[in-house]
PDB file of N, CA and C in Angstrom:
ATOM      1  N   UNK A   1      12.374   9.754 -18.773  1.00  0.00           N
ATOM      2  CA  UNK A   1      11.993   8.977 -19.933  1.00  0.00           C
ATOM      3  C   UNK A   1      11.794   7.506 -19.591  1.00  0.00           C
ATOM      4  N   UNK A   2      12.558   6.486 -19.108  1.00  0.00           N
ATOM      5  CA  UNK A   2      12.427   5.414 -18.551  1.00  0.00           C
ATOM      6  C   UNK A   2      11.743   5.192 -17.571  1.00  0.00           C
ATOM      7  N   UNK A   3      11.219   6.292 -16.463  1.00  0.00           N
ATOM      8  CA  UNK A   3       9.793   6.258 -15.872  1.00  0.00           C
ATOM      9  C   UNK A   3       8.388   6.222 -16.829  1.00  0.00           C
ATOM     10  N   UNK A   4       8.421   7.005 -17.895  1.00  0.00           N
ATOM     11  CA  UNK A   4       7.374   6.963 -18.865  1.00  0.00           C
ATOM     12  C   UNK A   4       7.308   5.885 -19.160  1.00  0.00           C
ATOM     13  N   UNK A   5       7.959   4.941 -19.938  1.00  0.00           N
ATOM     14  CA  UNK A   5       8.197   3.464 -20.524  1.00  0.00           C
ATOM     15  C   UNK A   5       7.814   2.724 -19.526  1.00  0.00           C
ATOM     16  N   UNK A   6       8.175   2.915 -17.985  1.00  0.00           N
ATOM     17  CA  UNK A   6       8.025   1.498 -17.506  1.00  0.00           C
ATOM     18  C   UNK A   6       6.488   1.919 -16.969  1.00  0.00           C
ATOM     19  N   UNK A   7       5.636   3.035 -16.619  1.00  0.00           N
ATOM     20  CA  UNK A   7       4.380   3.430 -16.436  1.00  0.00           C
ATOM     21  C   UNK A   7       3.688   2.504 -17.525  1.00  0.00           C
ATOM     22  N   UNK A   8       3.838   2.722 -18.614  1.00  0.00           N
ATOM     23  CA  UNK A   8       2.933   2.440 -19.917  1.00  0.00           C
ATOM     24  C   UNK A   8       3.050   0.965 -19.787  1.00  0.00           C
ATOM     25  N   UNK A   9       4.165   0.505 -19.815  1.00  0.00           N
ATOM     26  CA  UNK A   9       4.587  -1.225 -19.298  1.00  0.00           C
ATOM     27  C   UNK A   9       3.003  -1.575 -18.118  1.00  0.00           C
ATOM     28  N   UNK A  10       3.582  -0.772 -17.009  1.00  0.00           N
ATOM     29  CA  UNK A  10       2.914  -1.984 -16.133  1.00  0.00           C
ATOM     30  C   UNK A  10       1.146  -1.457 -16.095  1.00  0.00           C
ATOM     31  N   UNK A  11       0.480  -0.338 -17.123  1.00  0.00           N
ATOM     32  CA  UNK A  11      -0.770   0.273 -16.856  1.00  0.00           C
ATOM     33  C   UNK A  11      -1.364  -1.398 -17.617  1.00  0.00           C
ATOM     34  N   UNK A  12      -0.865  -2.173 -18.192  1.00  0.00           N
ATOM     35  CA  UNK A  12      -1.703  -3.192 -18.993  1.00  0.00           C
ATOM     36  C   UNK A  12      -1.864  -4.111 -17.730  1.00  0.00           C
ATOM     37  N   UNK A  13      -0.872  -4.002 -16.261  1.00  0.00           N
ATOM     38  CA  UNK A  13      -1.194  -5.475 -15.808  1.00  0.00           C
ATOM     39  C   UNK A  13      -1.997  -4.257 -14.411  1.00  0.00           C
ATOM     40  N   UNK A  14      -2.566  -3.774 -14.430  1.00  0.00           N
ATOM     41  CA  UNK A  14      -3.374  -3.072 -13.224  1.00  0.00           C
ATOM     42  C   UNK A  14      -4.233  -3.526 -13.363  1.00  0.00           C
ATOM     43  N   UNK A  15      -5.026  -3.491 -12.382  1.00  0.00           N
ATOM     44  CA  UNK A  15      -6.729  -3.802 -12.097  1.00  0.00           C
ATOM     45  C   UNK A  15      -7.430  -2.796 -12.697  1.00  0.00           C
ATOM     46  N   UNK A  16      -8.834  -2.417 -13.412  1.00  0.00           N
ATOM     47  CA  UNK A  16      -9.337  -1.532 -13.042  1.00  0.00           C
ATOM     48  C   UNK A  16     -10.322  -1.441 -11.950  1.00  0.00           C
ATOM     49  N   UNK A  17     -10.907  -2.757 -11.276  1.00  0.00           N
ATOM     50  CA  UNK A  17     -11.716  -2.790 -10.436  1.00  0.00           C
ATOM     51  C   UNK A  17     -10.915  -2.679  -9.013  1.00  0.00           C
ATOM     52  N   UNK A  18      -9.661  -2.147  -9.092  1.00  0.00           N
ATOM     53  CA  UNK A  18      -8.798  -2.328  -7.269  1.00  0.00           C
ATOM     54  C   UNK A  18      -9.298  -2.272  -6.209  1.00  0.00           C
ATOM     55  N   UNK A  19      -9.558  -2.692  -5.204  1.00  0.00           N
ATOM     56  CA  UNK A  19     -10.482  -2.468  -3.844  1.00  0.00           C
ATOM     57  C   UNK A  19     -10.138  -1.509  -3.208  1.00  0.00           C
ATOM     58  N   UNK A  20     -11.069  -0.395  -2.609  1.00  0.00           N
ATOM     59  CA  UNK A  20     -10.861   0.723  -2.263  1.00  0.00           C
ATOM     60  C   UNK A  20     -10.541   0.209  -0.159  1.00  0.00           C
ATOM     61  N   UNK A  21      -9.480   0.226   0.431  1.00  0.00           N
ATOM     62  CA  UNK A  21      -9.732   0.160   1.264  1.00  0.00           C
ATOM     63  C   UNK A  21      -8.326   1.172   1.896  1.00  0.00           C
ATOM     64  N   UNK A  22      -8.051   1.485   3.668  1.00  0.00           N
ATOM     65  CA  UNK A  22      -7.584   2.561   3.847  1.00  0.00           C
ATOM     66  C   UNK A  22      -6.670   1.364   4.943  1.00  0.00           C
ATOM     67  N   UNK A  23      -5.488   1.825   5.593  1.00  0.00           N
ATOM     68  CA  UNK A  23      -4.891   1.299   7.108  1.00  0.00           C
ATOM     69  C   UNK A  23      -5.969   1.694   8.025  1.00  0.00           C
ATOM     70  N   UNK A  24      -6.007   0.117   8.937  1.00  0.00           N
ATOM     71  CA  UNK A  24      -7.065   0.316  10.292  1.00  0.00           C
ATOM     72  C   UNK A  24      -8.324  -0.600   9.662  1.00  0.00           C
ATOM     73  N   UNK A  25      -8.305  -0.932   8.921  1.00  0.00           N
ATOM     74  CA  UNK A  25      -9.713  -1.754   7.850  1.00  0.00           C
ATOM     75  C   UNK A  25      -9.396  -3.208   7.787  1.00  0.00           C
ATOM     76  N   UNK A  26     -10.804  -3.337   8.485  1.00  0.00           N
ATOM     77  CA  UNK A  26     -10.504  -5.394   9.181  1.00  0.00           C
ATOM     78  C   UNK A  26     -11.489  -5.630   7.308  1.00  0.00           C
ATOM     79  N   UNK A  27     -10.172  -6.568   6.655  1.00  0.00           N
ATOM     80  CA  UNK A  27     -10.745  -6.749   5.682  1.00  0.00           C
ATOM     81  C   UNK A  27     -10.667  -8.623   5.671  1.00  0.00           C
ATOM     82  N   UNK A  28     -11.317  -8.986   4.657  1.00  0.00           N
ATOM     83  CA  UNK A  28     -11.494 -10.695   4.056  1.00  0.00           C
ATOM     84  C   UNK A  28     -10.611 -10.377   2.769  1.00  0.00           C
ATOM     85  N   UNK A  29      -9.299 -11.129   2.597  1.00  0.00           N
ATOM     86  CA  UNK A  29      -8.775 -11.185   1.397  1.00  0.00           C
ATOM     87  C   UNK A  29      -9.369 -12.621   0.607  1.00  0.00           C
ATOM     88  N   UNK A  30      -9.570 -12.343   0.035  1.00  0.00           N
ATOM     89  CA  UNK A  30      -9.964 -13.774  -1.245  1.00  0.00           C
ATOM     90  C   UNK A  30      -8.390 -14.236  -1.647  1.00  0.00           C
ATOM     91  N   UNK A  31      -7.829 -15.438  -1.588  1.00  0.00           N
ATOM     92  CA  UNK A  31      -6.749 -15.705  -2.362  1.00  0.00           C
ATOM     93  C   UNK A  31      -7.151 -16.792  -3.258  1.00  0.00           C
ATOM     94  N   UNK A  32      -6.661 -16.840  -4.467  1.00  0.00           N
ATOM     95  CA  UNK A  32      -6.654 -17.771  -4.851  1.00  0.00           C
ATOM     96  C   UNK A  32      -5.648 -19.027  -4.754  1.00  0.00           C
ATOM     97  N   UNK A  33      -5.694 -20.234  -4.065  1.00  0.00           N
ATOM     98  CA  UNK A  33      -4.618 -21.357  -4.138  1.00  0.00           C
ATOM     99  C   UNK A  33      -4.804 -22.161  -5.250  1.00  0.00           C
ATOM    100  N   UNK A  34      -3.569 -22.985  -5.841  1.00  0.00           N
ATOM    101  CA  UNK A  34      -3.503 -24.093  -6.766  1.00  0.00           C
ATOM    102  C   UNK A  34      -3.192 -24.930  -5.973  1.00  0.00           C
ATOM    103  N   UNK A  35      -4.266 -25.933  -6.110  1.00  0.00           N
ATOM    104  CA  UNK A  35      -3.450 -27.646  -5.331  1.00  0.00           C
ATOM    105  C   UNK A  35      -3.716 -28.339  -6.265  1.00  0.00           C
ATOM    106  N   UNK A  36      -2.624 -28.781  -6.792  1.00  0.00           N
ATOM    107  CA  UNK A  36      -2.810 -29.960  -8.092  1.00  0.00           C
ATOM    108  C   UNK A  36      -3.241 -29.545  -9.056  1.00  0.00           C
ATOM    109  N   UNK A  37      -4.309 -29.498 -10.174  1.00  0.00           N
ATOM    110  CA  UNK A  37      -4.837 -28.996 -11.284  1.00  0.00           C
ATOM    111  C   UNK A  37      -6.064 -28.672 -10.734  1.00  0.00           C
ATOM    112  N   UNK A  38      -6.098 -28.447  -9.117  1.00  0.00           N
ATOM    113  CA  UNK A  38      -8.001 -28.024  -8.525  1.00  0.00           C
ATOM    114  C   UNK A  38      -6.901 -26.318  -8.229  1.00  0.00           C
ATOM    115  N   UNK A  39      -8.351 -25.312  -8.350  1.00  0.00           N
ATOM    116  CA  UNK A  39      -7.973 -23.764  -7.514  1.00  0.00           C
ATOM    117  C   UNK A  39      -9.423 -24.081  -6.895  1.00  0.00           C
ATOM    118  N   UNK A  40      -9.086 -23.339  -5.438  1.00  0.00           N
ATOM    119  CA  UNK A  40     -10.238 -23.009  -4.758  1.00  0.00           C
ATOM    120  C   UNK A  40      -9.514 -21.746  -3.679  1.00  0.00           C
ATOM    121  N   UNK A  41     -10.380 -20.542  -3.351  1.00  0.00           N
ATOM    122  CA  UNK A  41     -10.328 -19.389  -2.722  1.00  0.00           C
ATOM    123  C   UNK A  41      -9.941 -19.995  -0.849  1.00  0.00           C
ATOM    124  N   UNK A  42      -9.237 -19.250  -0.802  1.00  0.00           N
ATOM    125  CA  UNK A  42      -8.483 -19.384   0.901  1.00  0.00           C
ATOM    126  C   UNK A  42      -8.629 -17.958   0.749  1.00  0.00           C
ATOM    127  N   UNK A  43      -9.500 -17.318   2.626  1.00  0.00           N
ATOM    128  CA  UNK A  43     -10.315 -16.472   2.797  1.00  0.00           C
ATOM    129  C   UNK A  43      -8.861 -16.202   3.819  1.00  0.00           C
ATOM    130  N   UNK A  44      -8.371 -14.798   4.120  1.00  0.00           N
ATOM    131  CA  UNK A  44      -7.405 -14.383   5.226  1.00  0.00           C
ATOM    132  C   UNK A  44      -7.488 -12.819   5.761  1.00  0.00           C
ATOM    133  N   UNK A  45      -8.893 -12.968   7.114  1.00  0.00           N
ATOM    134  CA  UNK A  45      -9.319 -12.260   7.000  1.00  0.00           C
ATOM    135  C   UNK A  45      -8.476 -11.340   8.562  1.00  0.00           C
ATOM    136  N   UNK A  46      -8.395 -10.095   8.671  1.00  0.00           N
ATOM    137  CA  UNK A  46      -7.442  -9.636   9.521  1.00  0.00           C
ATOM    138  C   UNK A  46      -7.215  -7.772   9.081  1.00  0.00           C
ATOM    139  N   UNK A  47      -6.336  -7.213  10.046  1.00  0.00           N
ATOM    140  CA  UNK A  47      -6.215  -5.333  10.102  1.00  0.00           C
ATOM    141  C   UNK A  47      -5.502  -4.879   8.915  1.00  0.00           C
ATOM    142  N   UNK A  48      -5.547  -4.452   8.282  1.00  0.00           N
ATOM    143  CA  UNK A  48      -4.240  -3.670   7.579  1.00  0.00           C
ATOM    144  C   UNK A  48      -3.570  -3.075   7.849  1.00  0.00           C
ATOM    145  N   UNK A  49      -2.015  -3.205   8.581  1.00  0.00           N
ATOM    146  CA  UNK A  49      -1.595  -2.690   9.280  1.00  0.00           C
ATOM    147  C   UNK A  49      -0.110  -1.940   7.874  1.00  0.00           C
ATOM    148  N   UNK A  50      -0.246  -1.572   7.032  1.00  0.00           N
ATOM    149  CA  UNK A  50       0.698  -1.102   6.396  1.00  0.00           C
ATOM    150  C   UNK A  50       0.136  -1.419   4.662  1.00  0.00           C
ATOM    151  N   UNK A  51       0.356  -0.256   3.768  1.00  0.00           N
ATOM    152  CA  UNK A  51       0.145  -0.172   2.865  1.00  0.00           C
ATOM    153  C   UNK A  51       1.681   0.525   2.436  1.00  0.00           C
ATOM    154  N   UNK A  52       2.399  -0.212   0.650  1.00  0.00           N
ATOM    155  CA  UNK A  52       3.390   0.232   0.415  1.00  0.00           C
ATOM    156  C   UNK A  52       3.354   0.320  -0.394  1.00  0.00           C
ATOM    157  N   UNK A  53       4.456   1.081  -1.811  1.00  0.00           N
ATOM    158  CA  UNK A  53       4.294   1.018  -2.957  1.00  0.00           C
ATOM    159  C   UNK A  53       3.738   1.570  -3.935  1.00  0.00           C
ATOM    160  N   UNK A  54       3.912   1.190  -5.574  1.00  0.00           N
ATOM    161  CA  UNK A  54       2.400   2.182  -6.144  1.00  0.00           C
ATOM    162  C   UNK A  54       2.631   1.719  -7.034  1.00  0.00           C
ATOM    163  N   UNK A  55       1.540   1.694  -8.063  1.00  0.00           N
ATOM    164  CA  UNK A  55       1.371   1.120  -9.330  1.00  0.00           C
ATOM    165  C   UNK A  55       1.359  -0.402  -9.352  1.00  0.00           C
ATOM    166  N   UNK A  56       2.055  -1.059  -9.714  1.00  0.00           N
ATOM    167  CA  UNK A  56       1.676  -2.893 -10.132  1.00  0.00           C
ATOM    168  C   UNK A  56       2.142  -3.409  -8.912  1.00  0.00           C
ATOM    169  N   UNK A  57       3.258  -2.349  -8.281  1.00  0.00           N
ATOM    170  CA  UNK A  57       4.012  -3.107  -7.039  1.00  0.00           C
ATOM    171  C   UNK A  57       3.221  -2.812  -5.972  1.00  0.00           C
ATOM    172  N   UNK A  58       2.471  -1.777  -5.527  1.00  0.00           N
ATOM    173  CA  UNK A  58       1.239  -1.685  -4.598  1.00  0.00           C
ATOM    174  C   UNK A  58       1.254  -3.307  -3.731  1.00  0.00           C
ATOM    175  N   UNK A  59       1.581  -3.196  -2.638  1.00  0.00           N
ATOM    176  CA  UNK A  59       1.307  -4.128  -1.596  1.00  0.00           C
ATOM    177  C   UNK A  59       0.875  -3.902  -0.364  1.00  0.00           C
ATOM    178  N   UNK A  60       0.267  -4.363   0.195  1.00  0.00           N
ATOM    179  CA  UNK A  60      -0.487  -4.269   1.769  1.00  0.00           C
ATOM    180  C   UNK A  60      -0.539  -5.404   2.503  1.00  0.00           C
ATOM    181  N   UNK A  61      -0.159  -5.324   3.961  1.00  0.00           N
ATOM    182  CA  UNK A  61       0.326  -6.542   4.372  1.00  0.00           C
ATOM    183  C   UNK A  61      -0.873  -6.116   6.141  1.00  0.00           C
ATOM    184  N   UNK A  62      -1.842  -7.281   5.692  1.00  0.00           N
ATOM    185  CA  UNK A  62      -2.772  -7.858   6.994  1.00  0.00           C
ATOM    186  C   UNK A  62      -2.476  -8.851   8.075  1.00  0.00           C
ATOM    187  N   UNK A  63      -2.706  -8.413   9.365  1.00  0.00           N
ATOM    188  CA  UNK A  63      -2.851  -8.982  10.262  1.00  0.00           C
ATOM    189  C   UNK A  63      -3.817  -9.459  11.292  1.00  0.00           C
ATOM    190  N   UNK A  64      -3.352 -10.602  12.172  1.00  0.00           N
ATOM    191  CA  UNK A  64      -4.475 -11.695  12.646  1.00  0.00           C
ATOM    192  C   UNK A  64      -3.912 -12.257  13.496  1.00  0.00           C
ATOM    193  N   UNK A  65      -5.233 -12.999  14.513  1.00  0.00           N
ATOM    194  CA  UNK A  65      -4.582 -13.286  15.617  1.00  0.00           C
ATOM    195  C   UNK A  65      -4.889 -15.026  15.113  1.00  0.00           C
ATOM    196  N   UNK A  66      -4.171 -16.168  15.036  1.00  0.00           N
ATOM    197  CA  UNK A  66      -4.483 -17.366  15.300  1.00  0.00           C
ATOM    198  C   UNK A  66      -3.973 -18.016  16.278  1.00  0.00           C
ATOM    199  N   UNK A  67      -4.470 -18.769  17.275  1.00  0.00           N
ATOM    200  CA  UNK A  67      -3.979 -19.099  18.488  1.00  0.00           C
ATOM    201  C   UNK A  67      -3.293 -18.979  19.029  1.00  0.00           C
ATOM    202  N   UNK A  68      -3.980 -16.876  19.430  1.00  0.00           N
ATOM    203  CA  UNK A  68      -2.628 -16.610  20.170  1.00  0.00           C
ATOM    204  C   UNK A  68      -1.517 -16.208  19.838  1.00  0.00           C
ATOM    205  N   UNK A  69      -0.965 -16.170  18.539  1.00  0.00           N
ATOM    206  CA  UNK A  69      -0.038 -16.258  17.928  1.00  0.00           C
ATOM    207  C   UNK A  69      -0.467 -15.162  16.275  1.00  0.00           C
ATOM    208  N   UNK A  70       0.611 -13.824  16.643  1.00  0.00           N
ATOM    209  CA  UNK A  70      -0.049 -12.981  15.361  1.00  0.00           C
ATOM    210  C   UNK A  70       0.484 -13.503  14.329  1.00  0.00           C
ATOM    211  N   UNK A  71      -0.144 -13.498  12.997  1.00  0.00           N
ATOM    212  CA  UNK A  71       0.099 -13.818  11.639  1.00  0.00           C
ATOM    213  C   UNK A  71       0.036 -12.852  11.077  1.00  0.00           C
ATOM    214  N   UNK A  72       1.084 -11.984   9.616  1.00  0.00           N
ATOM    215  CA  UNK A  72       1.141 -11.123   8.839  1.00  0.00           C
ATOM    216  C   UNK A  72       1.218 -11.868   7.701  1.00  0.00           C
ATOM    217  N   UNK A  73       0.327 -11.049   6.916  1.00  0.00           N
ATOM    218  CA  UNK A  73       0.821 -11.746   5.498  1.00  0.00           C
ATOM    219  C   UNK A  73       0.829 -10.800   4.611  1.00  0.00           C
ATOM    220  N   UNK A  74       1.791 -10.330   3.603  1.00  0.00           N
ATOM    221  CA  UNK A  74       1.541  -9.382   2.879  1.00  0.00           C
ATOM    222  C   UNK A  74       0.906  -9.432   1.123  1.00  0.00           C
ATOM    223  N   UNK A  75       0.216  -8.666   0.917  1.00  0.00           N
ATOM    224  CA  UNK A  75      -0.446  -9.673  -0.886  1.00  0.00           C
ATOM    225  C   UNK A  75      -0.014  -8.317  -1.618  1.00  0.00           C
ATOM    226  N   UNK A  76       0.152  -8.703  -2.937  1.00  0.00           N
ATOM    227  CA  UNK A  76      -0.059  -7.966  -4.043  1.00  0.00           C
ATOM    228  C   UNK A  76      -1.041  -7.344  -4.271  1.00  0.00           C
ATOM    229  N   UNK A  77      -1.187  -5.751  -4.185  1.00  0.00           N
ATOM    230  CA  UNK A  77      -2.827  -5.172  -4.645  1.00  0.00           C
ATOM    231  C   UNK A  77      -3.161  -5.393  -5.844  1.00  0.00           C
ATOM    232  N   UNK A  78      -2.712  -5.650  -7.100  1.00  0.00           N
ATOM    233  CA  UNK A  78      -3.088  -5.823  -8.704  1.00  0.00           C
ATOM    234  C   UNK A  78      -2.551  -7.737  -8.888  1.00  0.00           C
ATOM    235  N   UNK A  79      -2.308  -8.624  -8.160  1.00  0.00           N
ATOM    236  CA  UNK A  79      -2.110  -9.573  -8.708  1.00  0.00           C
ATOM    237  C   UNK A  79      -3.328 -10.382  -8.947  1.00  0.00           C
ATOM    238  N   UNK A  80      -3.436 -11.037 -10.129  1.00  0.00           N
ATOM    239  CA  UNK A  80      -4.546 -11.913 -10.536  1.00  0.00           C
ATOM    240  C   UNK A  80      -4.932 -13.369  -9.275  1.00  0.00           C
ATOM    241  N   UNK A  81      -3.970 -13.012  -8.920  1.00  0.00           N
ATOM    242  CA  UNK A  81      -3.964 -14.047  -7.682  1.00  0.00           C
ATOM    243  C   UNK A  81      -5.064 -13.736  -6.284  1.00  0.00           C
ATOM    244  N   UNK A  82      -5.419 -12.545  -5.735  1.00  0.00           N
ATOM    245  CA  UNK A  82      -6.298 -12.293  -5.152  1.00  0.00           C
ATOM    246  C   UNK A  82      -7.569 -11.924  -6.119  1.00  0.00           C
ATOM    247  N   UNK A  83      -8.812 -12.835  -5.692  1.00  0.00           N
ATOM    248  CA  UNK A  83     -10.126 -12.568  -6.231  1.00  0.00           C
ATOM    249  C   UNK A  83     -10.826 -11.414  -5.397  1.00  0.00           C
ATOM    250  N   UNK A  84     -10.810 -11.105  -4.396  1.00  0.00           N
ATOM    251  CA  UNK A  84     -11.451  -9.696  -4.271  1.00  0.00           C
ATOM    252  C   UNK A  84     -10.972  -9.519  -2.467  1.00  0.00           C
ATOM    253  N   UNK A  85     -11.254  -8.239  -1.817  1.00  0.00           N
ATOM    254  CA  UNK A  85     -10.984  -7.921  -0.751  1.00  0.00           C
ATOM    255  C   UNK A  85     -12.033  -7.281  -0.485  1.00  0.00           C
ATOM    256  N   UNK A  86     -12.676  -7.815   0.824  1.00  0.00           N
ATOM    257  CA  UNK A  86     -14.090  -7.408   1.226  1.00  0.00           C
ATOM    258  C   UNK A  86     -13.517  -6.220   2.568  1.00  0.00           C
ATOM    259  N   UNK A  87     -13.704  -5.096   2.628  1.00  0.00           N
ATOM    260  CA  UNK A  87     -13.789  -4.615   3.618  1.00  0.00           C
ATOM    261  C   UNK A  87     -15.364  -4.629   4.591  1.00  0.00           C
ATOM    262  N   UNK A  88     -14.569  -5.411   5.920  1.00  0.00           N
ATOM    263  CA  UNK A  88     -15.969  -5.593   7.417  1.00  0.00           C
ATOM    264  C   UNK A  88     -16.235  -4.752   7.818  1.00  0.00           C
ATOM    265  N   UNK A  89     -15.008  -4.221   8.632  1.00  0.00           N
ATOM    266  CA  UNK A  89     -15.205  -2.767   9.152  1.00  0.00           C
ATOM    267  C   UNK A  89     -13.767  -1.873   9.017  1.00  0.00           C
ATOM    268  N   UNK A  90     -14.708  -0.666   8.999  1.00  0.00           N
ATOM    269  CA  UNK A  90     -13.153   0.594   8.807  1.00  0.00           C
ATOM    270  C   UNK A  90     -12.850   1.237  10.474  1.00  0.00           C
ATOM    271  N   UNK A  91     -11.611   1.336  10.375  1.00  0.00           N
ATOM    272  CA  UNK A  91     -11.372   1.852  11.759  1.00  0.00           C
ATOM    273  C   UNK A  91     -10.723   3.365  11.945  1.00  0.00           C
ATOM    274  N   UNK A  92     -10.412   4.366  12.566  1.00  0.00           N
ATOM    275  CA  UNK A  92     -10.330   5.532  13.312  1.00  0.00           C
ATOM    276  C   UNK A  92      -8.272   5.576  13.289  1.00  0.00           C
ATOM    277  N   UNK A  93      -7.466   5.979  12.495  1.00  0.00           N
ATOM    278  CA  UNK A  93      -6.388   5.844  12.947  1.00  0.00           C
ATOM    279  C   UNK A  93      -5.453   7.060  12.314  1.00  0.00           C
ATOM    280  N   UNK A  94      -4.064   7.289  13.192  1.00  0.00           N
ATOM    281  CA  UNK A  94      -3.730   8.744  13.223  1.00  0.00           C
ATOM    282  C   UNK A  94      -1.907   8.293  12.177  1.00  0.00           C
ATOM    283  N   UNK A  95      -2.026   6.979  12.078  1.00  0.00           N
ATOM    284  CA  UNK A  95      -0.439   6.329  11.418  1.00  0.00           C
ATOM    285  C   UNK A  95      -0.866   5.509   9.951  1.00  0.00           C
ATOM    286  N   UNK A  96      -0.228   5.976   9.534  1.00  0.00           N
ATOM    287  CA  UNK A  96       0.437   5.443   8.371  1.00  0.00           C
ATOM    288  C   UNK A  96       0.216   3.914   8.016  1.00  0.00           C
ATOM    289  N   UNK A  97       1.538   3.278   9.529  1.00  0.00           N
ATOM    290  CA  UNK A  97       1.814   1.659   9.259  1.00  0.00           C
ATOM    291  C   UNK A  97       1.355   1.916  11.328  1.00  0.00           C
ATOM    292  N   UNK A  98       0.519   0.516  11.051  1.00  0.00           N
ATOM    293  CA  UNK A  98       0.534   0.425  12.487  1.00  0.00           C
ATOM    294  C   UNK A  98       1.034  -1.034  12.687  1.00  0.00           C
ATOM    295  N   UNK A  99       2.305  -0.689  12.949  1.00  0.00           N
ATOM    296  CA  UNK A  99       3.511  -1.402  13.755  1.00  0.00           C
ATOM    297  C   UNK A  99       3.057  -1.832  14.931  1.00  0.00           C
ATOM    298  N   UNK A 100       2.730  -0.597  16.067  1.00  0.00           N
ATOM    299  CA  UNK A 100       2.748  -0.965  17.528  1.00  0.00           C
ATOM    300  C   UNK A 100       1.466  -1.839  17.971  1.00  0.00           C
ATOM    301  N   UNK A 101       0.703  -2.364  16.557  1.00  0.00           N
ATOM    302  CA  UNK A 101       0.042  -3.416  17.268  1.00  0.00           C
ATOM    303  C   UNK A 101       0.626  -4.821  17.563  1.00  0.00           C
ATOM    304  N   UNK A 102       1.746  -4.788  17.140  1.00  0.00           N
ATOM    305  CA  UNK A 102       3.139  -6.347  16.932  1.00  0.00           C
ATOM    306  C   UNK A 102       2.804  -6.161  18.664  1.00  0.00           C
ATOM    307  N   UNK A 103       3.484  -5.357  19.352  1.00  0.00           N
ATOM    308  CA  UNK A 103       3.352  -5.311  20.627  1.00  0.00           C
ATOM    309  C   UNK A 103       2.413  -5.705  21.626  1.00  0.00           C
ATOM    310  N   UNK A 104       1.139  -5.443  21.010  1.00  0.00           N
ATOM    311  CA  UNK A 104      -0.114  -5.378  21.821  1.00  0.00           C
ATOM    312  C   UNK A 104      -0.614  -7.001  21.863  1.00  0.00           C
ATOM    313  N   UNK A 105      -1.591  -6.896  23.070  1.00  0.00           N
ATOM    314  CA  UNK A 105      -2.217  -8.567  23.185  1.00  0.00           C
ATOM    315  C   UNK A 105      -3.820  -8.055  23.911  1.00  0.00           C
ATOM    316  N   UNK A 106      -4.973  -8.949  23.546  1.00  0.00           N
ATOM    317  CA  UNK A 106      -5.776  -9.151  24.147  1.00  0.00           C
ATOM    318  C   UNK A 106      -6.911  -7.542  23.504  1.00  0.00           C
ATOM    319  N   UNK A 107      -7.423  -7.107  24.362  1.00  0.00           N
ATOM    320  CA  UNK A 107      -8.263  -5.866  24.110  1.00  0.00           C
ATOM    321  C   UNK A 107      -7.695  -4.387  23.627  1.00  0.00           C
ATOM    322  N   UNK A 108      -5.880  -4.938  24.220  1.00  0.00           N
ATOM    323  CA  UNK A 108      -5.582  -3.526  23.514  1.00  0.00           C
ATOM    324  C   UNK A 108      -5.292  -3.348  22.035  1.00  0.00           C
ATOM    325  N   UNK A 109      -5.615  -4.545  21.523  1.00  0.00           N
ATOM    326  CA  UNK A 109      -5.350  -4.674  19.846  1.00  0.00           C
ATOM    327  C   UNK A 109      -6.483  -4.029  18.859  1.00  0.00           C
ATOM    328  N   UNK A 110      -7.873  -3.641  19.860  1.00  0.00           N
ATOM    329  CA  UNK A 110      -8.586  -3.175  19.347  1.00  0.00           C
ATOM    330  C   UNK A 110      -8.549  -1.639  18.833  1.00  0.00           C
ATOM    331  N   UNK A 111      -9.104  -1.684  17.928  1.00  0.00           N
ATOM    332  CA  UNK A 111      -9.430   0.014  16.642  1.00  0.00           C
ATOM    333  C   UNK A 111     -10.491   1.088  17.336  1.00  0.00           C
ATOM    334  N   UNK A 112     -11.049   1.806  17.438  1.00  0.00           N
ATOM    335  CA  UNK A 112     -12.087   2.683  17.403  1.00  0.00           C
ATOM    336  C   UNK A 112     -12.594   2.192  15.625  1.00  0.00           C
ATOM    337  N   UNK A 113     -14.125   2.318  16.179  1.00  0.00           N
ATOM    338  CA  UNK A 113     -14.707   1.926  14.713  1.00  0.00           C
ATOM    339  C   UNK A 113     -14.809   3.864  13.997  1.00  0.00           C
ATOM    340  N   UNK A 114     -14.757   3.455  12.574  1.00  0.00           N
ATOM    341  CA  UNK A 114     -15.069   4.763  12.024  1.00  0.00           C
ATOM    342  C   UNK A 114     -16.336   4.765  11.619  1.00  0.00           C
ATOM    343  N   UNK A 115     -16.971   5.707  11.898  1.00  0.00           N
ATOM    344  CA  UNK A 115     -18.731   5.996  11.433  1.00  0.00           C
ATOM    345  C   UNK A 115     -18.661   6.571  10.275  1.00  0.00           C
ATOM    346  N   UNK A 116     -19.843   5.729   9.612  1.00  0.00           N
ATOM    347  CA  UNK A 116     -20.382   6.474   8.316  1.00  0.00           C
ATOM    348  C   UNK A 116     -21.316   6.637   7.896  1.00  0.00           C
ATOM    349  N   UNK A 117     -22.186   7.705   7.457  1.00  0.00           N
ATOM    350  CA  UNK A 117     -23.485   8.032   7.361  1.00  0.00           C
ATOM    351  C   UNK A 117     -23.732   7.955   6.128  1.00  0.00           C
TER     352      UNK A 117
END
């Protein structure tokens, strides 16, 4: 019963437009920032290496290389706070969460691309 209630709760704050994307998918997140009373979009573009959750709490957390140095960041899939997620390319993968790219450096960080006709 209190699963029913809190479903109906959070179906008002979902997206209906959610971005369809899968783990292994080099995507562009749109964020939206506030600096001062200006917003302007900060682009954080990188793998999806883990998808968690479901319903309003749905989160997915992307990764990137900046100098050398990997960056994770994880976003909210339904928060009003991301303006859209562009998937570049989709990639070929046999896991869930891919962890063991934390490990990797250089060429072995690379995906097999997935084909689509």
């Amino acid at each position: 019963m209190n699963t029913d209630i809190i479903e109906l709760v959070e179906k008002s704050s979902l997206k209906e437009d959610a971005p369809k994307f899968e783990v292994g998918d080099t995507v562009d997140v749109h964020n939206k920032i506030l600096e001062g009373n200006k917003e302007r979009i900060q682009v954080f573009s990188g793998v999806v290496i883990a998808k968690s959750g479901h319903g309003s709490r749905e989160m997915f957390t992307v990764r990137r290389i900046v100098a050398g140095e990997g960056v994770e960041r994880k976003f909210p899939l339904h928060s009003p706070r991301i303006a859209k997620v562009e998937v570049k390319r989709s990639s070929v993968v046999r896991r869930a969460k891919l962890y063991f790219l934390r490990e990797r450096v250089g060429k072995a960080v690379r995906l097999k691309e997935r084909r689509t006709s």
